[in-house]
PDB file of N, CA and C in Angstrom:
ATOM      1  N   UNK A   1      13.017   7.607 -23.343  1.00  0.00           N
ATOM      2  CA  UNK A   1      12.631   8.465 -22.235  1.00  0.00           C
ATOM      3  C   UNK A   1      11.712   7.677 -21.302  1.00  0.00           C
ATOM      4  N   UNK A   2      11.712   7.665 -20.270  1.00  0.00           N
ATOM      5  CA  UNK A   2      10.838   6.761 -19.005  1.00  0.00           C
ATOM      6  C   UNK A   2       9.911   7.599 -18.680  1.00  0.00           C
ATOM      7  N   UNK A   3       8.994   7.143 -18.197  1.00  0.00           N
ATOM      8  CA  UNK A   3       7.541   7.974 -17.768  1.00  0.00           C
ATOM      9  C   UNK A   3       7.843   8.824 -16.817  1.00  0.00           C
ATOM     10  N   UNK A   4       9.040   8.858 -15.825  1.00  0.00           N
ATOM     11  CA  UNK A   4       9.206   9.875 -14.627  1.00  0.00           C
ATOM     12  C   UNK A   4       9.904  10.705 -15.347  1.00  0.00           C
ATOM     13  N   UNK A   5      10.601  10.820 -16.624  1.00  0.00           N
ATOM     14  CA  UNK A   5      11.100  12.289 -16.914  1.00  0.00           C
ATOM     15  C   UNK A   5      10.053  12.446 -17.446  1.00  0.00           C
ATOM     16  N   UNK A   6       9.119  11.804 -18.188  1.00  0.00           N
ATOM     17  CA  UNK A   6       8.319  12.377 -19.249  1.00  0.00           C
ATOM     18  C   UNK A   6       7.172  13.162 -18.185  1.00  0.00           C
ATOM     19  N   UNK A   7       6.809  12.609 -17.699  1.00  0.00           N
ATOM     20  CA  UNK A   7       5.914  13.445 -16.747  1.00  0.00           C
ATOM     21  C   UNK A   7       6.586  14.493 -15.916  1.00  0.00           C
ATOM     22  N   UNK A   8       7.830  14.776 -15.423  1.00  0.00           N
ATOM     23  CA  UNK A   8       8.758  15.921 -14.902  1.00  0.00           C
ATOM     24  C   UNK A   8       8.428  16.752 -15.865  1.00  0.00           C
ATOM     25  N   UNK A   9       9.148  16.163 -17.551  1.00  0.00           N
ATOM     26  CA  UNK A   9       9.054  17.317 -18.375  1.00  0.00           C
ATOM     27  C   UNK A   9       8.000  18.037 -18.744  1.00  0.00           C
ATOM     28  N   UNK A  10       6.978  17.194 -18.959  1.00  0.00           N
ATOM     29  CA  UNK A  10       5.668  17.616 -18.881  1.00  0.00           C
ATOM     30  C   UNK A  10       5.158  18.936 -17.833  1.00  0.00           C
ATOM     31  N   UNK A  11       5.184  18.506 -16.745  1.00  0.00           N
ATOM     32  CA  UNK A  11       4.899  19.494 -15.557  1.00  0.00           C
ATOM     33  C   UNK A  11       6.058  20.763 -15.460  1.00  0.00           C
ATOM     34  N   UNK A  12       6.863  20.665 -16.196  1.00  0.00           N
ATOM     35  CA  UNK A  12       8.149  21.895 -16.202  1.00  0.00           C
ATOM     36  C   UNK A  12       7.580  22.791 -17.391  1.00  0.00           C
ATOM     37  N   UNK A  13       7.024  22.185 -18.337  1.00  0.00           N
ATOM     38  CA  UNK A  13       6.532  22.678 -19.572  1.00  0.00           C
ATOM     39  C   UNK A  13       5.220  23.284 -19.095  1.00  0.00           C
ATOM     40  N   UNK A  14       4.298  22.705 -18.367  1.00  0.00           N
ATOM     41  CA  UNK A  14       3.225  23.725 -17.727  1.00  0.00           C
ATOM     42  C   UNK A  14       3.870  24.809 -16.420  1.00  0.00           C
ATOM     43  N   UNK A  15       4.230  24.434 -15.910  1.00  0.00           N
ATOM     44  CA  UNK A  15       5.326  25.437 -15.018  1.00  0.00           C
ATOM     45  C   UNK A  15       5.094  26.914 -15.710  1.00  0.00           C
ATOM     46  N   UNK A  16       6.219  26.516 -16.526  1.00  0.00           N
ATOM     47  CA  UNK A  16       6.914  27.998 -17.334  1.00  0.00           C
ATOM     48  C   UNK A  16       5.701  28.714 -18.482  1.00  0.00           C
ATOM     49  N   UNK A  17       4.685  27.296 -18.831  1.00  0.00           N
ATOM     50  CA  UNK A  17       3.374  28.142 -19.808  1.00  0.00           C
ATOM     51  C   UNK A  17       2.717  28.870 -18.886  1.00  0.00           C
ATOM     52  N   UNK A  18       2.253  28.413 -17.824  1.00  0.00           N
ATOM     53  CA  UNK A  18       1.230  28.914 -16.774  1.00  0.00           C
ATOM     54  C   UNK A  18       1.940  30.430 -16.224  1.00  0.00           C
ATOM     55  N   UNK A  19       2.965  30.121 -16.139  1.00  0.00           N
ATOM     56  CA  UNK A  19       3.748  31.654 -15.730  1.00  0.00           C
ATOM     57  C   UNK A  19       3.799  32.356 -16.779  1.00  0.00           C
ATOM     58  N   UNK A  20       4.260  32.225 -17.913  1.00  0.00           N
ATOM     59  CA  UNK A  20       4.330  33.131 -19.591  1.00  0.00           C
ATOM     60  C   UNK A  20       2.810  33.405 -19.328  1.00  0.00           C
ATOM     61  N   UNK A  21       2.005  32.509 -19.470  1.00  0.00           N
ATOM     62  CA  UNK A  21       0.312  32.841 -20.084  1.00  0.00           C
ATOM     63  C   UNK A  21      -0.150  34.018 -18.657  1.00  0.00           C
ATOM     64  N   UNK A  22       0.220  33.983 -17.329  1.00  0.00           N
ATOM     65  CA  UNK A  22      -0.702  34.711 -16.294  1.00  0.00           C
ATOM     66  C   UNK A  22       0.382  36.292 -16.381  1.00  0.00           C
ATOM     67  N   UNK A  23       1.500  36.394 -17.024  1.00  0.00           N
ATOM     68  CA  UNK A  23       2.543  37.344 -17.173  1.00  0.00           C
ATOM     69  C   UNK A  23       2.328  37.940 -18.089  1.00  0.00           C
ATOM     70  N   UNK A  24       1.600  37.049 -19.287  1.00  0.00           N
ATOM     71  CA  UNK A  24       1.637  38.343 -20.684  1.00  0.00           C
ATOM     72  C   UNK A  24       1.000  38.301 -21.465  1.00  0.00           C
ATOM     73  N   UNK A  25      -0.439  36.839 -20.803  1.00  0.00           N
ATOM     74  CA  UNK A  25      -1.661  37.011 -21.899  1.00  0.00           C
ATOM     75  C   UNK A  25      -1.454  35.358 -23.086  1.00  0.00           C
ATOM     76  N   UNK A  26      -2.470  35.259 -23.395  1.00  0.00           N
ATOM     77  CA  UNK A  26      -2.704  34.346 -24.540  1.00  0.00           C
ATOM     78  C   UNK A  26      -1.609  34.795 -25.366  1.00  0.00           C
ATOM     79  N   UNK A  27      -2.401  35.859 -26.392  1.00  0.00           N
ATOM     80  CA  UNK A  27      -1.586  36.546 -27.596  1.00  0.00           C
ATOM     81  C   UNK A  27      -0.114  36.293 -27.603  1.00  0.00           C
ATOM     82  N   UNK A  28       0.317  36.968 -26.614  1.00  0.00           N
ATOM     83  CA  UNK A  28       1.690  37.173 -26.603  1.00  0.00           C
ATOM     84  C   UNK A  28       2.642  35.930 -26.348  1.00  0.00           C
ATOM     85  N   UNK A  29       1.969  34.647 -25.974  1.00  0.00           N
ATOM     86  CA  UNK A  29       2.840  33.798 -25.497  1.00  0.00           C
ATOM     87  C   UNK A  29       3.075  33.166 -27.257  1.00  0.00           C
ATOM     88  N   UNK A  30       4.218  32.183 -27.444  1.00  0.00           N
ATOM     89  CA  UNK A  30       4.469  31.225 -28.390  1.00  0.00           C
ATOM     90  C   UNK A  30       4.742  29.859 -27.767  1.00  0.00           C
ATOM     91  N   UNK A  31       4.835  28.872 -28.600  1.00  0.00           N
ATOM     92  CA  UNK A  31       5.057  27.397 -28.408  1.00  0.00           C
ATOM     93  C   UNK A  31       6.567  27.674 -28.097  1.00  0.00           C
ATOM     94  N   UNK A  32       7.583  28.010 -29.478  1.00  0.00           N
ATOM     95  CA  UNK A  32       8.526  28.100 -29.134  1.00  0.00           C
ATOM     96  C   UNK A  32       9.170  29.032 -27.623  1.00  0.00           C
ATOM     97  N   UNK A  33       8.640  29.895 -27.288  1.00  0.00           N
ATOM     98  CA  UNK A  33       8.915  30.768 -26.151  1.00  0.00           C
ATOM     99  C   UNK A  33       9.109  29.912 -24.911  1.00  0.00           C
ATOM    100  N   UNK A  34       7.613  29.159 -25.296  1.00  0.00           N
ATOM    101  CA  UNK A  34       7.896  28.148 -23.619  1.00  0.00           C
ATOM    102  C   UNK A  34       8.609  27.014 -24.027  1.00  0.00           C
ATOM    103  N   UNK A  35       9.177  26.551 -24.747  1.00  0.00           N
ATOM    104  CA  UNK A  35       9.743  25.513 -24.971  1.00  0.00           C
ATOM    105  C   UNK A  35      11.014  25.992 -24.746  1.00  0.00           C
ATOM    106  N   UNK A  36      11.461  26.947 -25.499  1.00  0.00           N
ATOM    107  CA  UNK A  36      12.563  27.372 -24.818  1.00  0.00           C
ATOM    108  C   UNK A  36      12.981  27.983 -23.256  1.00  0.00           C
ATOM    109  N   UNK A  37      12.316  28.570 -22.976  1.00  0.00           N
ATOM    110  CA  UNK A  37      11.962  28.347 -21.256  1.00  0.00           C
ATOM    111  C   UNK A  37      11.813  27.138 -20.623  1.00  0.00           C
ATOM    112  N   UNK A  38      11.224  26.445 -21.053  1.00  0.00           N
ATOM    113  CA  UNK A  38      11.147  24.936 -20.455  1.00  0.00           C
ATOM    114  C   UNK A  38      12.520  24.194 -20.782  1.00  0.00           C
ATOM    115  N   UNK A  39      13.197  24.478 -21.472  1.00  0.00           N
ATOM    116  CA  UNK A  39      14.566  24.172 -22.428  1.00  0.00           C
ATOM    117  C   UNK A  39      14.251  22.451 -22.931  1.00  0.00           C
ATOM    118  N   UNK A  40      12.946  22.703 -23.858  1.00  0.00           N
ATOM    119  CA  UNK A  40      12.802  21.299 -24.702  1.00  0.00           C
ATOM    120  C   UNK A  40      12.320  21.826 -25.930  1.00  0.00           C
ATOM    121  N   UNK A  41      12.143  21.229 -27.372  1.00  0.00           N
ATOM    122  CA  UNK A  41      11.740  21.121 -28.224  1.00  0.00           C
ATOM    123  C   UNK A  41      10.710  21.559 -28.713  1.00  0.00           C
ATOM    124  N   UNK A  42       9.995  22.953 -29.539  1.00  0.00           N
ATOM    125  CA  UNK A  42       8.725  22.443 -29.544  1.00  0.00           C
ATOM    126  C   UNK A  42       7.988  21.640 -30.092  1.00  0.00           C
ATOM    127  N   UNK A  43       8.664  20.698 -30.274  1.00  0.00           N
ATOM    128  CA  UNK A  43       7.775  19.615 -30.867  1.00  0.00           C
ATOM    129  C   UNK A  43       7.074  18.588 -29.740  1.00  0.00           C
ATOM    130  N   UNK A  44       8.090  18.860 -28.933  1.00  0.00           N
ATOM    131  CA  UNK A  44       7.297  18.082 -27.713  1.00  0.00           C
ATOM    132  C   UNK A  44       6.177  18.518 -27.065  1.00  0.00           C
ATOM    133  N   UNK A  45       5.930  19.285 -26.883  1.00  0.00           N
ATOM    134  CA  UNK A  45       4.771  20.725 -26.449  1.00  0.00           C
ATOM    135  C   UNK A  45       3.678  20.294 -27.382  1.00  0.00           C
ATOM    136  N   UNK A  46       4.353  19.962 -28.723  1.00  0.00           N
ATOM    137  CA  UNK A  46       2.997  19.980 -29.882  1.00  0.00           C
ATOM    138  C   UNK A  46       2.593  18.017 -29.162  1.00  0.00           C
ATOM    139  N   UNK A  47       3.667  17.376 -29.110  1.00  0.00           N
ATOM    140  CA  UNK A  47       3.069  15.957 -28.690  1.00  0.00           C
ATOM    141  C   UNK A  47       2.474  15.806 -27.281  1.00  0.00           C
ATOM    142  N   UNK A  48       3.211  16.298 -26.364  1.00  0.00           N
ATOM    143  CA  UNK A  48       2.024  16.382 -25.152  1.00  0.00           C
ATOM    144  C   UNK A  48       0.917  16.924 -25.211  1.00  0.00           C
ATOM    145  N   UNK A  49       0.736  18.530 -25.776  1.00  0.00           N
ATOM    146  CA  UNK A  49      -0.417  19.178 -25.566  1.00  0.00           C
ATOM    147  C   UNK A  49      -0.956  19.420 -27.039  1.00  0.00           C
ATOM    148  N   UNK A  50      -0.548  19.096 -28.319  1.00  0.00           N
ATOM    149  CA  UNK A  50      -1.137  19.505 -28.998  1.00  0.00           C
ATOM    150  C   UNK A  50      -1.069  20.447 -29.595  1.00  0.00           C
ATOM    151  N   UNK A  51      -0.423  21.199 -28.909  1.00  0.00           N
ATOM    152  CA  UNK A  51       0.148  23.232 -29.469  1.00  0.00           C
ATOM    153  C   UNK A  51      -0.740  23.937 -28.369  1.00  0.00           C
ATOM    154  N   UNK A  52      -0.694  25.119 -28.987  1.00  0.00           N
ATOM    155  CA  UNK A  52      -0.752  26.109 -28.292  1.00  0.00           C
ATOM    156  C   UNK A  52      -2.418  26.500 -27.242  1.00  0.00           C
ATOM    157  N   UNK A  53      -3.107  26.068 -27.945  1.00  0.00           N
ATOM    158  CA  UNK A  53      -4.355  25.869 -27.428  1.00  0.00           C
ATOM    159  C   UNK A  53      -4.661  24.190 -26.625  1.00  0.00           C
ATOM    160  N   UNK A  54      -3.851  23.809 -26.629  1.00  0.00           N
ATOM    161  CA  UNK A  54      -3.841  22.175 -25.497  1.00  0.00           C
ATOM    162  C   UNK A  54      -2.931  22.678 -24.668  1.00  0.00           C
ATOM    163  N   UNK A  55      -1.837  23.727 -24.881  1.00  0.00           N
ATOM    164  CA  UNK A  55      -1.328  23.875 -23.803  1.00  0.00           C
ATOM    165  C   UNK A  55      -1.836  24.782 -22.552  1.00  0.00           C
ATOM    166  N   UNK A  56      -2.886  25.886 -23.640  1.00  0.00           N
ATOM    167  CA  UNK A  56      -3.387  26.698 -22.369  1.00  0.00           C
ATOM    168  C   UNK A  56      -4.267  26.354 -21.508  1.00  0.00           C
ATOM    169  N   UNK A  57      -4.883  24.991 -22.321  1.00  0.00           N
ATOM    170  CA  UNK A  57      -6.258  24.440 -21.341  1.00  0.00           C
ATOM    171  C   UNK A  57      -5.314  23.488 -20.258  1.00  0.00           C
ATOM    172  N   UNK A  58      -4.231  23.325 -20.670  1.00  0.00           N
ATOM    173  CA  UNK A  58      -3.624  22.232 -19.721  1.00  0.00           C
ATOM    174  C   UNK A  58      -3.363  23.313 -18.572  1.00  0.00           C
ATOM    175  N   UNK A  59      -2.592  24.689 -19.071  1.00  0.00           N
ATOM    176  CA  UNK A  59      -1.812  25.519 -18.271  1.00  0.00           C
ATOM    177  C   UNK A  59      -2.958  25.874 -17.038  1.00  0.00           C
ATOM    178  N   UNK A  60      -4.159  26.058 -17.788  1.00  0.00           N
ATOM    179  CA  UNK A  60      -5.192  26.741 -17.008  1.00  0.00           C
ATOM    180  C   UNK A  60      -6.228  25.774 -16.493  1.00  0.00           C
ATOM    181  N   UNK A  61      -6.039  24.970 -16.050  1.00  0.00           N
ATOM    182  CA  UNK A  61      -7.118  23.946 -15.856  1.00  0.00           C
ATOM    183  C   UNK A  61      -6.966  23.744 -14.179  1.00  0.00           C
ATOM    184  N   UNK A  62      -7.792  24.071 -13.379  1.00  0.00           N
ATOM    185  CA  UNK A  62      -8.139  23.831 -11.642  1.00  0.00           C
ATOM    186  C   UNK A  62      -8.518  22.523 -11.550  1.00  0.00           C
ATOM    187  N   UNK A  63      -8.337  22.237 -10.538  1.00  0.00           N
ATOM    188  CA  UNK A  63      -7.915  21.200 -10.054  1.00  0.00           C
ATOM    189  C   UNK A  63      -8.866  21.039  -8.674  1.00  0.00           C
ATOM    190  N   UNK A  64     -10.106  20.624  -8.052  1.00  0.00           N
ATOM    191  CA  UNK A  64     -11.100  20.793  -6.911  1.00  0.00           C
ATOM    192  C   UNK A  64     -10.797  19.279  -6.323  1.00  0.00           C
ATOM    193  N   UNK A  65      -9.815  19.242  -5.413  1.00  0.00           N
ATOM    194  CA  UNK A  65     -10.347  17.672  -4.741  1.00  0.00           C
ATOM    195  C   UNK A  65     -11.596  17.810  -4.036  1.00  0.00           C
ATOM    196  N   UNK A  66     -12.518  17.105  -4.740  1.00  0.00           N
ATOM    197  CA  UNK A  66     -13.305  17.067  -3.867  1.00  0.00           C
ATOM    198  C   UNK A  66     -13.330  15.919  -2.337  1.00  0.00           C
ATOM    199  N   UNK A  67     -12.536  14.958  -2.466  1.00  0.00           N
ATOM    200  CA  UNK A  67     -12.792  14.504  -1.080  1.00  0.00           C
ATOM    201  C   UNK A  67     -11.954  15.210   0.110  1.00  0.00           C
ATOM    202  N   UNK A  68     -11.549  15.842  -0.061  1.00  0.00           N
ATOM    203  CA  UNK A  68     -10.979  17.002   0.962  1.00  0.00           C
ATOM    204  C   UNK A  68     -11.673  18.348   1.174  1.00  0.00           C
ATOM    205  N   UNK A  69     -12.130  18.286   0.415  1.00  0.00           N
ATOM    206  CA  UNK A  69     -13.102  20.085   0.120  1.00  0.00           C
ATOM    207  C   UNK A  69     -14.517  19.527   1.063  1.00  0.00           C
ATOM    208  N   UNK A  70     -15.031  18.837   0.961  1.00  0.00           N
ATOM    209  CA  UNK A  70     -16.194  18.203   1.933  1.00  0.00           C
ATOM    210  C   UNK A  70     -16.408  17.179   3.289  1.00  0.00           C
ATOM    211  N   UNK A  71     -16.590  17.408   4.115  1.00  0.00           N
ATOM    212  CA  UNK A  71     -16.734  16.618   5.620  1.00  0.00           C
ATOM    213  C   UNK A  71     -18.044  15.620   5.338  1.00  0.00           C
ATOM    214  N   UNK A  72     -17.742  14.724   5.712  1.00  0.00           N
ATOM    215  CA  UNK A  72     -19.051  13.528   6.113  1.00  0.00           C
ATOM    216  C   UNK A  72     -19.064  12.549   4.211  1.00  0.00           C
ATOM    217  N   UNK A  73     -20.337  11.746   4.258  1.00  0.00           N
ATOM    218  CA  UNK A  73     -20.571  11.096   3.424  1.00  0.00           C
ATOM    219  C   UNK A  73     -20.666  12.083   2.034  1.00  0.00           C
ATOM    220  N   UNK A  74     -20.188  11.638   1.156  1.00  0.00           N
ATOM    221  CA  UNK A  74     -20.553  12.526  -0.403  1.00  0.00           C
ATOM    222  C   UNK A  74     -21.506  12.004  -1.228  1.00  0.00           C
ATOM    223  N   UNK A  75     -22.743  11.157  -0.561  1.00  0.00           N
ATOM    224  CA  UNK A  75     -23.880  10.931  -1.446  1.00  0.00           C
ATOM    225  C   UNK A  75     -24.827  11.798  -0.432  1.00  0.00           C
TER     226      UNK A  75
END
């Protein structure tokens, strides 16, 4: 596998968690659920993120550029 699918698949796999997790809650989501939504393995889910709790911090994690969010020098 080459780093541009692996990172596609990656980001398809947060895709479909981030939508399951803001649709129906922690509880209710599974590894297998989004993996099958994502249509990969869950074993891969467990090697990118770790399972189910690496995936929600991945799913849920913001993102602040800060050199766009601020005008002028940033010291």
């Amino acid at each position: 596998m080459s780093l541009r699918n692996a990172a596609a698949t990656r980001q398809r796999i947060l895709e479909h968690a981030q939508r399951q997790f803001a649709e129906r809650g922690y509880a209710a989501i599974t590894v297998k659920g989004v993996a099958d939504a994502a249509g990969v393995s869950p074993n891969l889910i467990t090697r990118y993120f770790g399972g189910k709790d690496g995936l929600f911090l991945a799913a849920t994690q913001v993102e602040i550029p800060v050199s766009s969010s601020f005008d002028g020098d940033r010291s």
